[in-house]
Protein backbone atom coordinates (compact mmCIF):
# COMPACT_ATOMS: atom_id res chain seq x y z
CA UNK A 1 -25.02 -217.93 -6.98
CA UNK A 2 -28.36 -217.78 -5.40
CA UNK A 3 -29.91 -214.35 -5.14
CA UNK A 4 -30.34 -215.04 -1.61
CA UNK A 5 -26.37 -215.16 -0.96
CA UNK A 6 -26.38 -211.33 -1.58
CA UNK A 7 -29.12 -210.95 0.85
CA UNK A 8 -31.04 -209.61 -2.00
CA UNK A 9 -34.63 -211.01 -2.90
CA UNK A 10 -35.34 -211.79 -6.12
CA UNK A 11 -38.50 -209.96 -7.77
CA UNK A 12 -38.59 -207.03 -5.76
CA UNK A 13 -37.22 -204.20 -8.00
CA UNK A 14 -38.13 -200.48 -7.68
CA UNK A 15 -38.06 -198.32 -10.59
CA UNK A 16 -35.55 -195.18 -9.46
CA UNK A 17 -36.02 -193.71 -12.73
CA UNK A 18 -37.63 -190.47 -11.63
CA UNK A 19 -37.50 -188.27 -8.12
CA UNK A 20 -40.19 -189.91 -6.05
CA UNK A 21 -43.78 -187.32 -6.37
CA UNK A 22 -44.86 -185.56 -3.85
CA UNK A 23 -48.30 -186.14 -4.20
CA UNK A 24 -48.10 -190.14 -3.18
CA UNK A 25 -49.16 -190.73 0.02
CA UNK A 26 -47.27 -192.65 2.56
CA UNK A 27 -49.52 -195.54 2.16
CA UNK A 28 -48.86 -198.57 0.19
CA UNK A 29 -52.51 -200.29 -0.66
CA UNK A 30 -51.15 -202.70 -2.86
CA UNK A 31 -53.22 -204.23 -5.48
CA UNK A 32 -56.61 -203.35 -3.28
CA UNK A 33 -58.56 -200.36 -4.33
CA UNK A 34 -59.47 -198.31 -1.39
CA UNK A 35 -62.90 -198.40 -0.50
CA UNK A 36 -62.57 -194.64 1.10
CA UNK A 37 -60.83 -191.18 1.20
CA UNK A 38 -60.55 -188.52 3.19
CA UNK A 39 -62.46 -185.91 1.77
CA UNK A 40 -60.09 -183.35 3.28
CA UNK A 41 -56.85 -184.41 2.44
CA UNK A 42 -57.59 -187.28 -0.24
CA UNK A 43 -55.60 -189.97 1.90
CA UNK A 44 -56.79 -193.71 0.91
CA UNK A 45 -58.59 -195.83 3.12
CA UNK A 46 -59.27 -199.57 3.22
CA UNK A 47 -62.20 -199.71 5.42
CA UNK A 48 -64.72 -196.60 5.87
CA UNK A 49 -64.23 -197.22 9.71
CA UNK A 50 -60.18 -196.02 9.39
CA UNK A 51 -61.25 -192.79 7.58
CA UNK A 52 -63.87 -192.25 10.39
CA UNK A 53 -61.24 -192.62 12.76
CA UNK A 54 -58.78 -190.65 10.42
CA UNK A 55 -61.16 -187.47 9.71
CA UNK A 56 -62.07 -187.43 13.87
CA UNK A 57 -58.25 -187.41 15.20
CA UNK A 58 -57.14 -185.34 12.35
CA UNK A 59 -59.93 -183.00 10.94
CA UNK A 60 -61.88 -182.65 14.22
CA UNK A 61 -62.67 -178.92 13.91
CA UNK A 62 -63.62 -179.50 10.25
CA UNK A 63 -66.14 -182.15 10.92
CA UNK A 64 -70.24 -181.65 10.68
CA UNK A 65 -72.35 -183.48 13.67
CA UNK A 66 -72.86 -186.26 11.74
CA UNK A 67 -69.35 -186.67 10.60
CA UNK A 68 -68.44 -185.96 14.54
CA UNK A 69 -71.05 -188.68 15.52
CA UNK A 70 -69.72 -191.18 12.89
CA UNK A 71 -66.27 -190.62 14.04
CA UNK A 72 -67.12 -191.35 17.66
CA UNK A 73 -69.09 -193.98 16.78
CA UNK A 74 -66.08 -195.58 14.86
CA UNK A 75 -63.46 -194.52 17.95
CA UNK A 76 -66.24 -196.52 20.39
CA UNK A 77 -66.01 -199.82 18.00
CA UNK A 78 -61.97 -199.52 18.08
CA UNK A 79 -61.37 -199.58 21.52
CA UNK A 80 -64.15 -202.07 21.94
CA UNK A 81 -62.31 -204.60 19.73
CA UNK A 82 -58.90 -203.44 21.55
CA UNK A 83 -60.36 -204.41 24.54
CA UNK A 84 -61.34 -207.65 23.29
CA UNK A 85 -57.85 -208.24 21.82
CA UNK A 86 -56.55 -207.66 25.17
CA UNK A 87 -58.72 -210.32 27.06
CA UNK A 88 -57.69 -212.44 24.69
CA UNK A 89 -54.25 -212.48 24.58
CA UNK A 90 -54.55 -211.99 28.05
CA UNK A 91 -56.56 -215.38 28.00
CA UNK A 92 -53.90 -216.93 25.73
CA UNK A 93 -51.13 -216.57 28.28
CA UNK A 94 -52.72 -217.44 31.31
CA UNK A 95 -53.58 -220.74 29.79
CA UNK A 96 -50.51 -220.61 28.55
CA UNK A 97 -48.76 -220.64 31.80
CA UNK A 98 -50.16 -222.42 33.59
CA UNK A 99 -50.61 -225.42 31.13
CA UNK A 100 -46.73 -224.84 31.37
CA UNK A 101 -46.51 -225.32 35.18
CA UNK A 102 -48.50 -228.27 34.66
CA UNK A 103 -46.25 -229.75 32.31
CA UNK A 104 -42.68 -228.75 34.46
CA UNK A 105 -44.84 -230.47 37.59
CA UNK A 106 -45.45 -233.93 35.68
CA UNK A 107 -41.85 -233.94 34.11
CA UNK A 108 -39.50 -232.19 37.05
């Protein structure tokens, strides 16, 4: 039988050896190093931006001015690209819509 019969996908074995430690963080960054860690509570980053973001929302009263700065700096830039996610999707179903209406009009 197929290991896909068993709802079980082949290759994708954990080792259950040992008790899990409990100094692994929560976040699986795969076969990238991270490019940045929280100097407070040594949690991996990807992008320097995230542990900006990371050190302002969760260290905030540990944080120099410059650290403060960088972290609003880095909270600015997120919701600037959120915002342009929005339009955009909000873009993508408008056209979306109404290039539907136009198509039930020609075939209804």
């Amino acid at each position: 039988m197929s290991g896909d019969a068993h709802r079980h996908v082949p290759g994708t074995a954990t080792d259950t050896s040992g008790p899990p430690s409990a100094s692994a963080p929560d976040i699986d960054v795969r076969d990238e190093t991270p490019s940045a860690r929280c100097p407070y509570c040594k949690r991996p980053f990807r992008r320097p931006a995230f542990e900006s973001l990371h050190r302002g929302r969760e260290h905030h009263d540990r944080l120099s001015d410059r650290e403060r700065a960088a972290a609003e700096r880095a909270a600015r830039d997120e919701r600037a690209a959120l915002r342009r996610f929005r339009l955009y999707a909000l873009g993508v179903l408008v056209v979306l819509y109404f290039g539907l209406l136009i198509v039930a009009a020609f075939v209804v």
